[in-house]
C-alpha atoms as a PDB file:
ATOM      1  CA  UNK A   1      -7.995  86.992  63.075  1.00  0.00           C
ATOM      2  CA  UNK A   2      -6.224  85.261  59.951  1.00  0.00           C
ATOM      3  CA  UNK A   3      -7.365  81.957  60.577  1.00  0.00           C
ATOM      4  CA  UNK A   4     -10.817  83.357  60.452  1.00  0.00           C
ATOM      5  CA  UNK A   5     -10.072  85.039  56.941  1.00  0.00           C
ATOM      6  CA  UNK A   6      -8.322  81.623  55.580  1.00  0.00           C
ATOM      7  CA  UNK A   7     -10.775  79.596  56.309  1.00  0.00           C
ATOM      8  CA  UNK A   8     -13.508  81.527  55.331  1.00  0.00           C
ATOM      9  CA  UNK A   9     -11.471  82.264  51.905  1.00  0.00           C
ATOM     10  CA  UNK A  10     -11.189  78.344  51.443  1.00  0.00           C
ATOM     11  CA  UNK A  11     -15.074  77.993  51.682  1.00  0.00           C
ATOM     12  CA  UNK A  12     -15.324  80.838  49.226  1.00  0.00           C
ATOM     13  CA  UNK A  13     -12.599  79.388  46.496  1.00  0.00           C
ATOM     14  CA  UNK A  14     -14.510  76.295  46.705  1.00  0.00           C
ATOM     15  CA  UNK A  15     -17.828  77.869  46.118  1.00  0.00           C
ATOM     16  CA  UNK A  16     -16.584  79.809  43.016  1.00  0.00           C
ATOM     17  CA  UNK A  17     -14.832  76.541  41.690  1.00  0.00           C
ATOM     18  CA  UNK A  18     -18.173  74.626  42.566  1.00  0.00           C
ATOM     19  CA  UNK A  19     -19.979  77.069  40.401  1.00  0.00           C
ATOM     20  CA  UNK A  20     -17.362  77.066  37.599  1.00  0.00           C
ATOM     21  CA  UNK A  21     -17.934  73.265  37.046  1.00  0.00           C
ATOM     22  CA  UNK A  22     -21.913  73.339  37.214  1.00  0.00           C
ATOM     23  CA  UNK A  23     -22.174  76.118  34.681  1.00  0.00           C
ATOM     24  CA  UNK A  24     -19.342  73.846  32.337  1.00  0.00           C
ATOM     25  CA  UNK A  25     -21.259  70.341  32.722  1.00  0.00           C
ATOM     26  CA  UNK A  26     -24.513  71.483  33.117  1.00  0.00           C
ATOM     27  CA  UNK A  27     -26.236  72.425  29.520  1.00  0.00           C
ATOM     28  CA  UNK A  28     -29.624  73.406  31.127  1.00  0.00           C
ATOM     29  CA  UNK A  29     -28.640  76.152  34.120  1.00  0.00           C
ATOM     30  CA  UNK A  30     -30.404  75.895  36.950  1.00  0.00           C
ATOM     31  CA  UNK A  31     -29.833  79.790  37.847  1.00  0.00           C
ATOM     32  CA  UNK A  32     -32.723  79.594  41.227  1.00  0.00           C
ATOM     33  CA  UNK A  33     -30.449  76.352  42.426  1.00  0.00           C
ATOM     34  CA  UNK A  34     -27.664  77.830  41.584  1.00  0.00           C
ATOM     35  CA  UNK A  35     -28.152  81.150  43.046  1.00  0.00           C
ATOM     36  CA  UNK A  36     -29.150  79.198  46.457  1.00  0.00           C
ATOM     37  CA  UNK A  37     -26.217  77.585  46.644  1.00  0.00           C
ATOM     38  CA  UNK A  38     -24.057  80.336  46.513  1.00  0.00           C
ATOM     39  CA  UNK A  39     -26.636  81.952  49.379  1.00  0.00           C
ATOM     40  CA  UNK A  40     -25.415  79.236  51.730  1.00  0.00           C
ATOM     41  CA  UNK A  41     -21.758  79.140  50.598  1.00  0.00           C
ATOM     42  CA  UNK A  42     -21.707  82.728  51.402  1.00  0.00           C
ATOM     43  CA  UNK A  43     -23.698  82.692  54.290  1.00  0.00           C
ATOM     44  CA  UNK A  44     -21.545  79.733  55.618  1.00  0.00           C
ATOM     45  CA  UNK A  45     -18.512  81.480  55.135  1.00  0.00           C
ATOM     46  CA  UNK A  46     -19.336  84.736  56.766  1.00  0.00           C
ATOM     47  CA  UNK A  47     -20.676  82.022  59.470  1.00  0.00           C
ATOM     48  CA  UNK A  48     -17.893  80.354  59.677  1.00  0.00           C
ATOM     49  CA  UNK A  49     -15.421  83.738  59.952  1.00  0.00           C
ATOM     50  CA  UNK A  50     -17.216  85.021  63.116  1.00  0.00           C
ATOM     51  CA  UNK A  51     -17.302  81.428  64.736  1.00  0.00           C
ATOM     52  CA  UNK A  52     -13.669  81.452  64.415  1.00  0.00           C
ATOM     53  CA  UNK A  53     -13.160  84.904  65.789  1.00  0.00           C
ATOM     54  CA  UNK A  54     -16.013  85.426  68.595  1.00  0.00           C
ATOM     55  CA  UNK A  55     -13.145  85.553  71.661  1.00  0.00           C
ATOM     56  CA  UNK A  56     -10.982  88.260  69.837  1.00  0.00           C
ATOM     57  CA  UNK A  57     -13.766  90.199  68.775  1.00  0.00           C
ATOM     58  CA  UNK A  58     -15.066  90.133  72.318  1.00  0.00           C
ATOM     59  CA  UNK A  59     -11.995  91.355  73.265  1.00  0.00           C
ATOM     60  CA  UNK A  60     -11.965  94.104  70.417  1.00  0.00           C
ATOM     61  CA  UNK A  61     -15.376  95.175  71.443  1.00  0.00           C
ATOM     62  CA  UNK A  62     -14.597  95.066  75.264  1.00  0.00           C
ATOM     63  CA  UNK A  63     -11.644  96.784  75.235  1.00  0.00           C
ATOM     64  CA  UNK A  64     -10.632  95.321  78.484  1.00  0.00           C
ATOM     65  CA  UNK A  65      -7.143  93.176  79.699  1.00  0.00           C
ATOM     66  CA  UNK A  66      -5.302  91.375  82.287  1.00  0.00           C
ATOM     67  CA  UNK A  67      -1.947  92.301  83.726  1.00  0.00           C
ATOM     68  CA  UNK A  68      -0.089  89.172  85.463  1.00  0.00           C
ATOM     69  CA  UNK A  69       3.158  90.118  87.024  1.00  0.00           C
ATOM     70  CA  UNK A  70       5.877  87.461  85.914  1.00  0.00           C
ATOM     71  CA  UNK A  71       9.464  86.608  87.402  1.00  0.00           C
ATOM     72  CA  UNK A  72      11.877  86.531  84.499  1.00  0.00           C
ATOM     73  CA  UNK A  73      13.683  83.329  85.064  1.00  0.00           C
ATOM     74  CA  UNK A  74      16.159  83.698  82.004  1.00  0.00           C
ATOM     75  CA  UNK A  75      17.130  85.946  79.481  1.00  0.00           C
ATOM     76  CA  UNK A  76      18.822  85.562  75.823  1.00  0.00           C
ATOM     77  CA  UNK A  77      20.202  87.563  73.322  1.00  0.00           C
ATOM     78  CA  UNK A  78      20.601  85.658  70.496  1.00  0.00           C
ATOM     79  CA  UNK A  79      21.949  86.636  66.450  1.00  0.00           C
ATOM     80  CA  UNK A  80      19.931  85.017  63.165  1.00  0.00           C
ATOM     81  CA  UNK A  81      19.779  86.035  59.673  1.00  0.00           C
ATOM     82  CA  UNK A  82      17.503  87.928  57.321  1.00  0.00           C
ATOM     83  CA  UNK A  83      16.180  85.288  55.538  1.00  0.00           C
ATOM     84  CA  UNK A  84      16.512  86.512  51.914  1.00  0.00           C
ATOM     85  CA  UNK A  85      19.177  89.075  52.671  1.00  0.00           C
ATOM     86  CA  UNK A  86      22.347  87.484  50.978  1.00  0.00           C
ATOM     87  CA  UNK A  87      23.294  84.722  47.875  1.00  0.00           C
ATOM     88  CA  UNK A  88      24.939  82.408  47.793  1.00  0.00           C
ATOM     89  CA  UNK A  89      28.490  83.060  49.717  1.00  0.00           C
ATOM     90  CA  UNK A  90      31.202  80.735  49.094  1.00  0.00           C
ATOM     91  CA  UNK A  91      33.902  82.014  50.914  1.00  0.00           C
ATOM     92  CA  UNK A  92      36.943  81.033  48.523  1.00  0.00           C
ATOM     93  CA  UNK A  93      34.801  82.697  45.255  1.00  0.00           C
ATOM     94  CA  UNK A  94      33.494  85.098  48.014  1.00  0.00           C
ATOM     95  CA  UNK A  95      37.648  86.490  48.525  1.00  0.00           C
ATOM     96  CA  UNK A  96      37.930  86.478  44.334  1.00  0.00           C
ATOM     97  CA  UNK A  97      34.512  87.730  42.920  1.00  0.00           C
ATOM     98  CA  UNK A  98      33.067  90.044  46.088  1.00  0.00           C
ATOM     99  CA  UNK A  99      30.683  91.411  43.789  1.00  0.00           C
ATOM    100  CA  UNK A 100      29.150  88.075  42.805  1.00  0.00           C
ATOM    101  CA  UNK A 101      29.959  85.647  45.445  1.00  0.00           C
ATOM    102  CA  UNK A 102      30.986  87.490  48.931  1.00  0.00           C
ATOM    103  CA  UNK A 103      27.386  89.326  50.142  1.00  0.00           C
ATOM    104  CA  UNK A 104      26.575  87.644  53.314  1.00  0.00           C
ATOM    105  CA  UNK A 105      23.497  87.536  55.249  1.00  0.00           C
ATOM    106  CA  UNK A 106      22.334  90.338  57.510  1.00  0.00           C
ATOM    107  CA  UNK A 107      22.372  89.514  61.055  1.00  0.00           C
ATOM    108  CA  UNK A 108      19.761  90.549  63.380  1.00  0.00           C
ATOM    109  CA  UNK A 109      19.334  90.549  66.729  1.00  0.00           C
ATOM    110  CA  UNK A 110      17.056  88.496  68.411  1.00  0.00           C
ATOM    111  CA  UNK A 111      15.898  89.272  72.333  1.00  0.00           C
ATOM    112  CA  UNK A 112      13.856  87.283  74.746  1.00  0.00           C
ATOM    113  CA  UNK A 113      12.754  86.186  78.139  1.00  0.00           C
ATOM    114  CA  UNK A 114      12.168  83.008  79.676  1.00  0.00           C
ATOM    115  CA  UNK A 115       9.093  83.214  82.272  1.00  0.00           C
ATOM    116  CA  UNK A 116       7.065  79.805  83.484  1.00  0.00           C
ATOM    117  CA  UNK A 117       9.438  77.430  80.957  1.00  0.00           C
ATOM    118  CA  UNK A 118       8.538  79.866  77.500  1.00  0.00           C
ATOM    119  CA  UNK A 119      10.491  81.979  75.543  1.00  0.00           C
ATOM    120  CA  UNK A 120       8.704  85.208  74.828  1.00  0.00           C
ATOM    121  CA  UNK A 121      10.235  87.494  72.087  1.00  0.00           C
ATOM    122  CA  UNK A 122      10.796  91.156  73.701  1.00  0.00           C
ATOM    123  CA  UNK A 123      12.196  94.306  72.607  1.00  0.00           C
ATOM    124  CA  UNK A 124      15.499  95.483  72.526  1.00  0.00           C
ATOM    125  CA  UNK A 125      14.333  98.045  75.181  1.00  0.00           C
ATOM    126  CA  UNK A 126      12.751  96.170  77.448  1.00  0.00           C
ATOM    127  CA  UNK A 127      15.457  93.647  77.254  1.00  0.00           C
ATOM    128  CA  UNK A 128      17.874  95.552  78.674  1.00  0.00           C
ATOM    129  CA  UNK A 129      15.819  97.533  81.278  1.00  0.00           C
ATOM    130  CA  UNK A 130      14.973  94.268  83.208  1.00  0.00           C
ATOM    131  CA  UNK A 131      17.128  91.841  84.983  1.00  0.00           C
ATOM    132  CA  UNK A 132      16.921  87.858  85.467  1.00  0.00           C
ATOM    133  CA  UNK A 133      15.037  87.386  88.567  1.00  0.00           C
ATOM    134  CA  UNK A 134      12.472  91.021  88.538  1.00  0.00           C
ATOM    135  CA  UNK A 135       9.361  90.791  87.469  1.00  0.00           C
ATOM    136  CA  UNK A 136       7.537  92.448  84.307  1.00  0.00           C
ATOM    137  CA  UNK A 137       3.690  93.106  83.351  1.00  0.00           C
ATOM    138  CA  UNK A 138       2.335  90.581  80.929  1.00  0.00           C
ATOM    139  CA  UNK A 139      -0.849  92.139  79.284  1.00  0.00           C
ATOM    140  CA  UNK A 140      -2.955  89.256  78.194  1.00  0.00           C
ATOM    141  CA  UNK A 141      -6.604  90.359  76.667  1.00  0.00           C
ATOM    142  CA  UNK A 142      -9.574  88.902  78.548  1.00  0.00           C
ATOM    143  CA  UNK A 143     -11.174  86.614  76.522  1.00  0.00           C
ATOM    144  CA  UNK A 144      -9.434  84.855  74.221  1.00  0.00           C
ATOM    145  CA  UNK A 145      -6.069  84.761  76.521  1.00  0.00           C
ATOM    146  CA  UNK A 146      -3.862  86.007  73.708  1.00  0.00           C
ATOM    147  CA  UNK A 147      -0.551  87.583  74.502  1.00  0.00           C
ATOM    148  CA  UNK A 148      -0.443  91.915  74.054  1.00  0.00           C
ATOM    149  CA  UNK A 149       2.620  93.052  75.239  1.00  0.00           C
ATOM    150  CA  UNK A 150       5.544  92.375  77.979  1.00  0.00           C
ATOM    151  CA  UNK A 151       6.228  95.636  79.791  1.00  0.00           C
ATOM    152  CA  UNK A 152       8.504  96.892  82.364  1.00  0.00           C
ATOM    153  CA  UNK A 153       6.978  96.646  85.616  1.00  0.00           C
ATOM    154  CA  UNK A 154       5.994 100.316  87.117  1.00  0.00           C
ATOM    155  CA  UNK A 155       6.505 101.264  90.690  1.00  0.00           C
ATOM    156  CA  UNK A 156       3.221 102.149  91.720  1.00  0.00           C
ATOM    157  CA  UNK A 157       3.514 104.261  95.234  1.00  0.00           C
END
């Protein structure tokens, strides 16, 4: 539901900048017009928030979702960094000056499945319960066709 909240913030920054320049170049206030304006900025906003969001607050309201069973085609394991985590590391100042120069980068783990030509992000769990080629649960909510969870596929009897 960001997008809902950014764009609705946008509409409201521009209203409150909108009403900082009319109270600076206007001498005589129009407070009524004003006031009105602000009405419809608001309104539109609020408007513009639940436009934006109608499918997953369906789906929030509903409470309801689809499970589609999925042949893993392909899975990787793959290492990338904590963005953040480390300076600079030059590895010749890094052997001299550990302290300043040496801290690397953290690495971190990175799992995921390839099913119909994507690559879903799983977790480390599920990664290494399921094999290429078997089949796992994606949960998909009803309305708005977004993406809940990958799960291990239970033998029903």
């Amino acid at each position: 539901m960001r997008m809902g909240y950014i764009f609705s913030l946008f509409i409201l920054a521009f209203g409150g900048l909108f009403n900082l320049v009319y109270i600076v170049v206007n001498s005589d206030n129009n407070w009524l017009l004003l006031g009105l304006i602000d009405g419809l900025i608001v309104g539109f906003s609020i408007g513009l928030f639940f436009l934006v969001n109608r499918k997953l607050i369906k789906d929030l309201k509903e409470g309801t979702k689809i499970i589609r069973l999925e042949k893993v085609l392909s899975k990787e394991r793959q290492t990338s960094y904590e963005a953040g985590s480390g300076k600079l590391h030059i590895p010749i100042l890094g052997d001299l000056f550990p302290k300043l120069w040496g801290q690397e980068m953290k690495p971190k783990e990175q799992f995921s499945f390839i099913i119909n030509g994507f690559r879903y992000e799983v977790s480390d769990d599920v990664f290494h319960q399921v094999n290429e080629n078997e089949n796992v649960e994606m949960h998909y909510s009803l309305h708005s066709g977004t993406l809940l969870s990958i799960d291990v596929r239970q033998q029903r009897i």
